[in-house]
PDB file of N, CA and C in Angstrom:
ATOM      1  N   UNK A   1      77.624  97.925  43.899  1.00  0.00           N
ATOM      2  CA  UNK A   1      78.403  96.793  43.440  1.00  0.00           C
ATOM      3  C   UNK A   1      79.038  96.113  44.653  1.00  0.00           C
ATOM      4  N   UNK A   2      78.860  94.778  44.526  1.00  0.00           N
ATOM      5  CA  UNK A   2      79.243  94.309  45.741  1.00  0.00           C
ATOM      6  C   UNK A   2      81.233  93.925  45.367  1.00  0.00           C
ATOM      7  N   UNK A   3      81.690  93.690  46.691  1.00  0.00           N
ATOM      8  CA  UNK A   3      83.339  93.803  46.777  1.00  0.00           C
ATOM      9  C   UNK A   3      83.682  92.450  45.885  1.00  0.00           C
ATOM     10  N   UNK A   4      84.830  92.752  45.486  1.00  0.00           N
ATOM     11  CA  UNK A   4      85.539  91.946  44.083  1.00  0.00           C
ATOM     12  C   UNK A   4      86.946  91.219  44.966  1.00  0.00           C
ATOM     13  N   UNK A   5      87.340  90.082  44.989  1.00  0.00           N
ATOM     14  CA  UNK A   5      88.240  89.597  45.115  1.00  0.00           C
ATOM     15  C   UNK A   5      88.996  89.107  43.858  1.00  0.00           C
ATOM     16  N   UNK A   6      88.680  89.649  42.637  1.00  0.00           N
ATOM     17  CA  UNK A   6      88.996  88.767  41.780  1.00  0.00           C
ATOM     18  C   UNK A   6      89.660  87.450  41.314  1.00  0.00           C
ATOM     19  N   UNK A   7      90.157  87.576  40.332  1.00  0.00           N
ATOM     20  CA  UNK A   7      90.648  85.937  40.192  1.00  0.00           C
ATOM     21  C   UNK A   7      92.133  85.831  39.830  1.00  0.00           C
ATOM     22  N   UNK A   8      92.840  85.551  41.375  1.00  0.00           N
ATOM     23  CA  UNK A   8      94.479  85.378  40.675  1.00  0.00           C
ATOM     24  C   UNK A   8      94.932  84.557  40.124  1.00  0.00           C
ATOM     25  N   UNK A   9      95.911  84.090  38.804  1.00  0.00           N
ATOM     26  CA  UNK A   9      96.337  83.573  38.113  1.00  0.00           C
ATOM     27  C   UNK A   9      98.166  83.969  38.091  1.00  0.00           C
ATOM     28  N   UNK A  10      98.551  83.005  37.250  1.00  0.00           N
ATOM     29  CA  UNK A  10      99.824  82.740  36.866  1.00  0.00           C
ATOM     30  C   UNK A  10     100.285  82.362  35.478  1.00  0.00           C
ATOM     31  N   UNK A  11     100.686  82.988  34.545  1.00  0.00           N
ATOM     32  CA  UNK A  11     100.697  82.282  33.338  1.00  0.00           C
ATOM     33  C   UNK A  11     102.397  82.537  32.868  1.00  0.00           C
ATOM     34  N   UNK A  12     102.966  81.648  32.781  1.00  0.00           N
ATOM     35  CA  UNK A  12     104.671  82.176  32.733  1.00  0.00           C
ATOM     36  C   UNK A  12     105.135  82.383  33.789  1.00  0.00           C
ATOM     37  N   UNK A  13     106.043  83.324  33.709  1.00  0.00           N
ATOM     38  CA  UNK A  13     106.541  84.112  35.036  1.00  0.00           C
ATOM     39  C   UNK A  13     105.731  85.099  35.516  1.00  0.00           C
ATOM     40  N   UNK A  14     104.798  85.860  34.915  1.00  0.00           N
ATOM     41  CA  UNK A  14     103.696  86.351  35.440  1.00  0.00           C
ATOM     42  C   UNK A  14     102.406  86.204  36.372  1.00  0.00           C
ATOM     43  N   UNK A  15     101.820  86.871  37.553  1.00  0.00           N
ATOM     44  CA  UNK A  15     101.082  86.989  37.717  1.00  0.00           C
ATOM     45  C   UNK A  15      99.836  87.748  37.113  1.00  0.00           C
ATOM     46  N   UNK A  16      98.564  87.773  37.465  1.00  0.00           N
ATOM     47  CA  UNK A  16      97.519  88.685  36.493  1.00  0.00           C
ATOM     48  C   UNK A  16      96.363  88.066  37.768  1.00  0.00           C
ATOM     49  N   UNK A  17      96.097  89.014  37.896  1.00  0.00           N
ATOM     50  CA  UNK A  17      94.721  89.291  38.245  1.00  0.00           C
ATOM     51  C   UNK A  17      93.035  90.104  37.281  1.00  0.00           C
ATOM     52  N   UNK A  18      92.184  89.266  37.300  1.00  0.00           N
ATOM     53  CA  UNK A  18      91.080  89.363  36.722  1.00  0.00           C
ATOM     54  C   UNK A  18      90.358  89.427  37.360  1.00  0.00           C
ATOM     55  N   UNK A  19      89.096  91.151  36.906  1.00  0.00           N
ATOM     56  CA  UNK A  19      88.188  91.529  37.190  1.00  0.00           C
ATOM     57  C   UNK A  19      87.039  92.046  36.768  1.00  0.00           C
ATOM     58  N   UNK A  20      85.810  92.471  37.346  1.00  0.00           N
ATOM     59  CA  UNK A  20      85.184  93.190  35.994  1.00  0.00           C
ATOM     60  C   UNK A  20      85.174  94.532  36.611  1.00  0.00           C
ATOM     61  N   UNK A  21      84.373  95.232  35.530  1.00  0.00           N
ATOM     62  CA  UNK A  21      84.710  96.884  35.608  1.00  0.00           C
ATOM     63  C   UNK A  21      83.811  97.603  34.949  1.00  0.00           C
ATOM     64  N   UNK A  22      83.537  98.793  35.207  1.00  0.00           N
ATOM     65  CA  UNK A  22      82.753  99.571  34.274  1.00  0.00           C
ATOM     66  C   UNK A  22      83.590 100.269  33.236  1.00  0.00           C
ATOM     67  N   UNK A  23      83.593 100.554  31.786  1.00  0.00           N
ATOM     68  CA  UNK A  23      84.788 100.915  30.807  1.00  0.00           C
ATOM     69  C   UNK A  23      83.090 101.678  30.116  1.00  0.00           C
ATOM     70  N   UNK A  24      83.957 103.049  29.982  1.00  0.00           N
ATOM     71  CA  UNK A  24      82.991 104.088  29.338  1.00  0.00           C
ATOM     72  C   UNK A  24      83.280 103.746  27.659  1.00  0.00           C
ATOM     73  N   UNK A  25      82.034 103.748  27.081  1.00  0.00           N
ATOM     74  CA  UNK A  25      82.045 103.464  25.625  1.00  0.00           C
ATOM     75  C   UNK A  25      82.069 104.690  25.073  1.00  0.00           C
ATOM     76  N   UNK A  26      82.179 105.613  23.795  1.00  0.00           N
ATOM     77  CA  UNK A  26      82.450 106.323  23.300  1.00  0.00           C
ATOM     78  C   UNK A  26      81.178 107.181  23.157  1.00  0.00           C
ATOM     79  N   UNK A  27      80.116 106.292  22.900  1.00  0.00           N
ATOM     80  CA  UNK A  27      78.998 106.982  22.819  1.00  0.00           C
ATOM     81  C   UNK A  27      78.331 107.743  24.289  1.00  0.00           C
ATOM     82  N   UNK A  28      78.937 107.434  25.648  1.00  0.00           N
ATOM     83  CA  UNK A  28      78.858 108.198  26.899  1.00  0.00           C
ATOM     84  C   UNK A  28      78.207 107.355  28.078  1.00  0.00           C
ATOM     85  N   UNK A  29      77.811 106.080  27.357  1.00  0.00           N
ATOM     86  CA  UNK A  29      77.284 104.477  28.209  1.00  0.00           C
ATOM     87  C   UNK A  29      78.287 104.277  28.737  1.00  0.00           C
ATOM     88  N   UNK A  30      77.986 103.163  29.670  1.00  0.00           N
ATOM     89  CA  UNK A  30      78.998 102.480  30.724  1.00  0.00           C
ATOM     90  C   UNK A  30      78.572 101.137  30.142  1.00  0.00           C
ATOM     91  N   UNK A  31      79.719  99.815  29.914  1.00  0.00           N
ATOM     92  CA  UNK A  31      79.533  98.816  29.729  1.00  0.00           C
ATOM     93  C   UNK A  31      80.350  97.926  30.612  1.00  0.00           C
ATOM     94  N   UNK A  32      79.865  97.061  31.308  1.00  0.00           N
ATOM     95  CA  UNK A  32      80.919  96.186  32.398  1.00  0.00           C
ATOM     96  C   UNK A  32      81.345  95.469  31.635  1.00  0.00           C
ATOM     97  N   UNK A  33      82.480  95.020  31.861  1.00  0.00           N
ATOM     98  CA  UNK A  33      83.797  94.218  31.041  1.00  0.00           C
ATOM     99  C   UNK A  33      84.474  93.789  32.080  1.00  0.00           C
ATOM    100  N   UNK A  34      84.998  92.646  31.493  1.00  0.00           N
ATOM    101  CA  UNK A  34      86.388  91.957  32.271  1.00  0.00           C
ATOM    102  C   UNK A  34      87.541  92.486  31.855  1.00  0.00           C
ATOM    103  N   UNK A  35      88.323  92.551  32.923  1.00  0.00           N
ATOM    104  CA  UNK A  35      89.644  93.419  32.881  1.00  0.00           C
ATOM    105  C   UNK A  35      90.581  92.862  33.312  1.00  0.00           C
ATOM    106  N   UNK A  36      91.771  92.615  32.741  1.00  0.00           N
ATOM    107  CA  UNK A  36      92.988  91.851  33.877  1.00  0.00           C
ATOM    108  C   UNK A  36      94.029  92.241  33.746  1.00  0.00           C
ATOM    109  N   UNK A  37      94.294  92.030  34.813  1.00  0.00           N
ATOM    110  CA  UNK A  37      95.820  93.608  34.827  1.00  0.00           C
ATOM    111  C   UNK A  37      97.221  92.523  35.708  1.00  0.00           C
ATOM    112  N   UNK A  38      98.468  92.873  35.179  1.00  0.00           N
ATOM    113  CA  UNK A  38      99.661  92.001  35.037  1.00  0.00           C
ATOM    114  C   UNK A  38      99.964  92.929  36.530  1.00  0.00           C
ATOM    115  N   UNK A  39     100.389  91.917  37.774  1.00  0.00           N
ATOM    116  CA  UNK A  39     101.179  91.969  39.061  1.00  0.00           C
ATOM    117  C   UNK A  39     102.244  92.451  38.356  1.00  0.00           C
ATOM    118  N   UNK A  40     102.940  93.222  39.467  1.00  0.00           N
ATOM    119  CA  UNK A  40     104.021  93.895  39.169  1.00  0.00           C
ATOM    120  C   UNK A  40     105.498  93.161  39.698  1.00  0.00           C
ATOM    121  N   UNK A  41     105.096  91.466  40.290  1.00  0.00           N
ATOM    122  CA  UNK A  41     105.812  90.599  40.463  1.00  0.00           C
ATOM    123  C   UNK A  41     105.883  89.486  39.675  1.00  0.00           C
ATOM    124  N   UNK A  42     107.115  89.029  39.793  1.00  0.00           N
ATOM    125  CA  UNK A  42     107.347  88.025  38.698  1.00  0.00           C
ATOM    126  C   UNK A  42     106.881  86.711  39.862  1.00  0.00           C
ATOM    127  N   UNK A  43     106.241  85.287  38.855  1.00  0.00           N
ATOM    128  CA  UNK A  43     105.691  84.218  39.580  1.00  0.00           C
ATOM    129  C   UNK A  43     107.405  83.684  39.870  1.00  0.00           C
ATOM    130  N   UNK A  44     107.632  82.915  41.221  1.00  0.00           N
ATOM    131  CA  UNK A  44     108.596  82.492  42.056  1.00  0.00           C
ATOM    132  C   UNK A  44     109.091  82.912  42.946  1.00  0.00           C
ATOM    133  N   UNK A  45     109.879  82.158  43.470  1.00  0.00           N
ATOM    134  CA  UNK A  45     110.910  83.148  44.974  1.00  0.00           C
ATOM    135  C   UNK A  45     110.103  83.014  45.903  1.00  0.00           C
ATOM    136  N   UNK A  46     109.472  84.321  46.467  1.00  0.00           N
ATOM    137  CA  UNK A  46     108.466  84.418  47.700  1.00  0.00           C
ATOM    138  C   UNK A  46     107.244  84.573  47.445  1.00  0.00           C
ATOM    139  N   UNK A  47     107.095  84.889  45.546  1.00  0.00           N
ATOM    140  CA  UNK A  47     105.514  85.378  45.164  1.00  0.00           C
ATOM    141  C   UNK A  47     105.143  83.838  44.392  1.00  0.00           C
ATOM    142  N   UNK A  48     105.052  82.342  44.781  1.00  0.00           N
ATOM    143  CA  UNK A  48     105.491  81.529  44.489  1.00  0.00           C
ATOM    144  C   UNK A  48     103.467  80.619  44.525  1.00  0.00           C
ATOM    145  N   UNK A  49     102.844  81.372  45.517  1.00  0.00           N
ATOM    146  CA  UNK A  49     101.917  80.971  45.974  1.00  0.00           C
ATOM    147  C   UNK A  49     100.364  82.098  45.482  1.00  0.00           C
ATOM    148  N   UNK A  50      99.242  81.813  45.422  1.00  0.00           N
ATOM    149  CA  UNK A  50      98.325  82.825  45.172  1.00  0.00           C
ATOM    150  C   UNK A  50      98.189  83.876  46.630  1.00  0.00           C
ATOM    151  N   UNK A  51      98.502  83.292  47.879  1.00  0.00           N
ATOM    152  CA  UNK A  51      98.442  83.582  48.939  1.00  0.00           C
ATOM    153  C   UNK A  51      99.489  84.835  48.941  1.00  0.00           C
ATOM    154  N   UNK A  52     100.756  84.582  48.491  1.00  0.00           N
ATOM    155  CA  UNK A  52     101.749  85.746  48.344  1.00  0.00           C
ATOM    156  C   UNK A  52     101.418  86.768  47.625  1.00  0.00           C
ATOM    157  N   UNK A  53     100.703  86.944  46.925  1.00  0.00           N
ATOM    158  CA  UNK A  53     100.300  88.254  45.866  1.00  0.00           C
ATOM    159  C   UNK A  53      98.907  88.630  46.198  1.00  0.00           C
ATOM    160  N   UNK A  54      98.306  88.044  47.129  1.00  0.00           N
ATOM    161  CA  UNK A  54      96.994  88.514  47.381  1.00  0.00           C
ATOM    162  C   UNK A  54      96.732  89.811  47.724  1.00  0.00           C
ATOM    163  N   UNK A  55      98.018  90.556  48.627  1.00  0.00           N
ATOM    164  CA  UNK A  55      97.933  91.838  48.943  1.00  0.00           C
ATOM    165  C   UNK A  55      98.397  92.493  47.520  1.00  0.00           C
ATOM    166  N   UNK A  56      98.778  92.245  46.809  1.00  0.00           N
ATOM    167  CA  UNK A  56      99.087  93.541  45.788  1.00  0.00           C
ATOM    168  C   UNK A  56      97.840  93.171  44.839  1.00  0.00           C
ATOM    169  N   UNK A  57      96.804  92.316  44.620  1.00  0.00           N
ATOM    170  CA  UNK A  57      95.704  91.901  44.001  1.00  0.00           C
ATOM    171  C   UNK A  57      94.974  93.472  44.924  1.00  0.00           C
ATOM    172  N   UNK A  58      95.077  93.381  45.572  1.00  0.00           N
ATOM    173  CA  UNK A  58      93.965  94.194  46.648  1.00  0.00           C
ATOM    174  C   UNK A  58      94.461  95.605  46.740  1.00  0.00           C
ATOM    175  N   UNK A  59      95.443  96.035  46.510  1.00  0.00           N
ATOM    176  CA  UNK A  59      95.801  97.616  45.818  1.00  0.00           C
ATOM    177  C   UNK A  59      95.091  97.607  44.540  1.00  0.00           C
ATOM    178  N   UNK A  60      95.218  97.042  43.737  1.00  0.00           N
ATOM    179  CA  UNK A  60      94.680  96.767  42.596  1.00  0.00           C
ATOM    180  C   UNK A  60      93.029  97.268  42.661  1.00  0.00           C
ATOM    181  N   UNK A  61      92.924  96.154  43.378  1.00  0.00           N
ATOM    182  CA  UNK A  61      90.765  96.153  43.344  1.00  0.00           C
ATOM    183  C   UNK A  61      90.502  97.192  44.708  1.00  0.00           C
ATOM    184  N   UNK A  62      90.988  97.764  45.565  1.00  0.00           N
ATOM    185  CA  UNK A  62      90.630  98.408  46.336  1.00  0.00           C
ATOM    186  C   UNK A  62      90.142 100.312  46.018  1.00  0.00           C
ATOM    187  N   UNK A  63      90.716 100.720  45.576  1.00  0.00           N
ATOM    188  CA  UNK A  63      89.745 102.068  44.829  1.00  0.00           C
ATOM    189  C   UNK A  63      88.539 101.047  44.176  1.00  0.00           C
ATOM    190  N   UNK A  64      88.628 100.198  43.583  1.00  0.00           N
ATOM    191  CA  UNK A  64      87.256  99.832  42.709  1.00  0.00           C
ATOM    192  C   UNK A  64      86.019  99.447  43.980  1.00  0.00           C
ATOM    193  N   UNK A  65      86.864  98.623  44.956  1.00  0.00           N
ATOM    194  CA  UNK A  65      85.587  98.254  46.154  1.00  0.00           C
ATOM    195  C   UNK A  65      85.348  99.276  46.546  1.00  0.00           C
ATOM    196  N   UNK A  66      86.203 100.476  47.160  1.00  0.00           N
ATOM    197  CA  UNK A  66      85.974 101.271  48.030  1.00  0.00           C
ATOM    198  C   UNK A  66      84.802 102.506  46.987  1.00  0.00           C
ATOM    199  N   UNK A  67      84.613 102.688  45.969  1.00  0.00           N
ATOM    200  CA  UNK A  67      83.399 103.547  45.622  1.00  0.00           C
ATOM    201  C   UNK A  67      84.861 104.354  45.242  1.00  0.00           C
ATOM    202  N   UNK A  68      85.791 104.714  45.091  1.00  0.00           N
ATOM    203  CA  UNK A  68      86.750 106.511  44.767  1.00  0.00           C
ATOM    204  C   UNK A  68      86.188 106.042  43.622  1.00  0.00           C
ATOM    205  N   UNK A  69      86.864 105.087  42.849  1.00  0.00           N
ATOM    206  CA  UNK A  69      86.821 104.730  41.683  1.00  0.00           C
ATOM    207  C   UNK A  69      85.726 105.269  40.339  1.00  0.00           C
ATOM    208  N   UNK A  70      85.305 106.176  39.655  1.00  0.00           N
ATOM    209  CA  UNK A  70      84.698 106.311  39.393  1.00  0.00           C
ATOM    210  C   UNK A  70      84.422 106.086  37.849  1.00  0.00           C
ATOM    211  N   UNK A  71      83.766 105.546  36.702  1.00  0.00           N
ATOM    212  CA  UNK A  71      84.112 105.651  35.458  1.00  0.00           C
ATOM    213  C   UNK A  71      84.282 107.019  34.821  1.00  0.00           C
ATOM    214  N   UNK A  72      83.288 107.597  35.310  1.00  0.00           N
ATOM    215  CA  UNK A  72      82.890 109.126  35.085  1.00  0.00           C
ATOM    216  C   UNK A  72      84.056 109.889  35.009  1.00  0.00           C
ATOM    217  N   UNK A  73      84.924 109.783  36.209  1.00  0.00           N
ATOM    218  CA  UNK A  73      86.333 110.610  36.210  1.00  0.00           C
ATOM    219  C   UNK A  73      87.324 110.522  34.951  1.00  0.00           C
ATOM    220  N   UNK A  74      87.109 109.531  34.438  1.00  0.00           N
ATOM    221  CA  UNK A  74      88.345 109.467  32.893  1.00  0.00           C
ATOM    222  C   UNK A  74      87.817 110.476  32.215  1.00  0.00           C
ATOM    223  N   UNK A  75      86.537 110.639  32.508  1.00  0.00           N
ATOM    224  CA  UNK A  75      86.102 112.231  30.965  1.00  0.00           C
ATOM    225  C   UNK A  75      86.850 113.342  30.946  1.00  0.00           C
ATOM    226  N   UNK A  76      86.931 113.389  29.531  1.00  0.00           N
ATOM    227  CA  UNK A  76      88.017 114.869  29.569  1.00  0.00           C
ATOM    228  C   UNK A  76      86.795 116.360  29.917  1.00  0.00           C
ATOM    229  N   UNK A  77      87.658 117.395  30.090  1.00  0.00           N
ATOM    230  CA  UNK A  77      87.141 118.971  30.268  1.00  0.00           C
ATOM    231  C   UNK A  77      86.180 118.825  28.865  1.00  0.00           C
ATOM    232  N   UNK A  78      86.822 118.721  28.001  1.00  0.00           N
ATOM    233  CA  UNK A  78      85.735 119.220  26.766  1.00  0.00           C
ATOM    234  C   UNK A  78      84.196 118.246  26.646  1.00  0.00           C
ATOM    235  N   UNK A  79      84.447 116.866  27.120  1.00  0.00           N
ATOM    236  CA  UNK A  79      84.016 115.960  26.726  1.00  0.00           C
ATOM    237  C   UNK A  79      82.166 116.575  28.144  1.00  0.00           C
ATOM    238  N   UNK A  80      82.988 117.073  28.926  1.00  0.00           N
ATOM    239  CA  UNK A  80      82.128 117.012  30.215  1.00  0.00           C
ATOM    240  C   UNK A  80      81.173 118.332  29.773  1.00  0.00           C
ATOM    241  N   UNK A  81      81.867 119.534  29.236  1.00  0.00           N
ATOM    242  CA  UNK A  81      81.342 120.568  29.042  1.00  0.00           C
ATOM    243  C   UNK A  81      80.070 120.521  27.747  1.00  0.00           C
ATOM    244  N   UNK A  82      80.501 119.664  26.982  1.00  0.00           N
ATOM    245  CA  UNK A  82      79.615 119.481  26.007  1.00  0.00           C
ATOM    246  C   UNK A  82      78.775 118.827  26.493  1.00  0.00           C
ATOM    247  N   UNK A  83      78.259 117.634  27.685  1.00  0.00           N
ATOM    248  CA  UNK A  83      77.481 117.151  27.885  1.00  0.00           C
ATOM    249  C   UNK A  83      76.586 117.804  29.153  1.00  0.00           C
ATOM    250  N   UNK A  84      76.925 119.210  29.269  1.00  0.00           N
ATOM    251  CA  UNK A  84      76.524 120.477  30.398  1.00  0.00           C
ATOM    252  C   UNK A  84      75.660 121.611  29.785  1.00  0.00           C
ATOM    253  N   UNK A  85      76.106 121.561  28.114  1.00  0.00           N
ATOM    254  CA  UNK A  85      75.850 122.823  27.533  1.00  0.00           C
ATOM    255  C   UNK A  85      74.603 122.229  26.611  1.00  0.00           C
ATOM    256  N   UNK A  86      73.629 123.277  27.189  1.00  0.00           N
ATOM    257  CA  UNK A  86      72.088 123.596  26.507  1.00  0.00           C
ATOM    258  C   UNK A  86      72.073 123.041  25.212  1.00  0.00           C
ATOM    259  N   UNK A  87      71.374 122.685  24.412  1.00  0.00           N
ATOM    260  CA  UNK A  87      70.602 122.053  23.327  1.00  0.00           C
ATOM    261  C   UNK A  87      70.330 123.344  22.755  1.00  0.00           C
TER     262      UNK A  87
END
């Protein structure tokens, strides 16, 4: 997957950044989805600009560029063992 800058926004006093993602479906598939997740700064003051929040956008998407990120890792113990154990 190539690196994500996603897409910063402002809606209110909020910031949000939007991305896509891999989100494990129930049945044990991976489906990419868009995802957007609320800055932990309020829009004004010094975070006033897209330029000002760009670094906390990039905590955000950085496990996802860097590969840690894995979908696989949310599976629980039971969930993993059953998909280990013989037929």
């Amino acid at each position: 997957m190539r690196e994500q800058k996603g897409y910063l926004f402002h809606r209110g006093t909020s910031w949000f950044v939007r991305f896509r993602d891999n989100l494990k479906q129930p049945d044990g598939a991976f489906k990419h989805v868009q995802v957007c997740k609320k800055l932990d700064v309020d829009y004004g003051g010094e975070y006033r600009t897209k330029a000002s929040v760009k670094s906390l956008s990039k905590k955000i998407l950085g496990p996802l560029n860097s590969g840690t990120l894995n979908p696989a890792s949310t599976q629980t113990v039971i969930e993993c063992c059953r998909e280990n154990l013989p037929a």
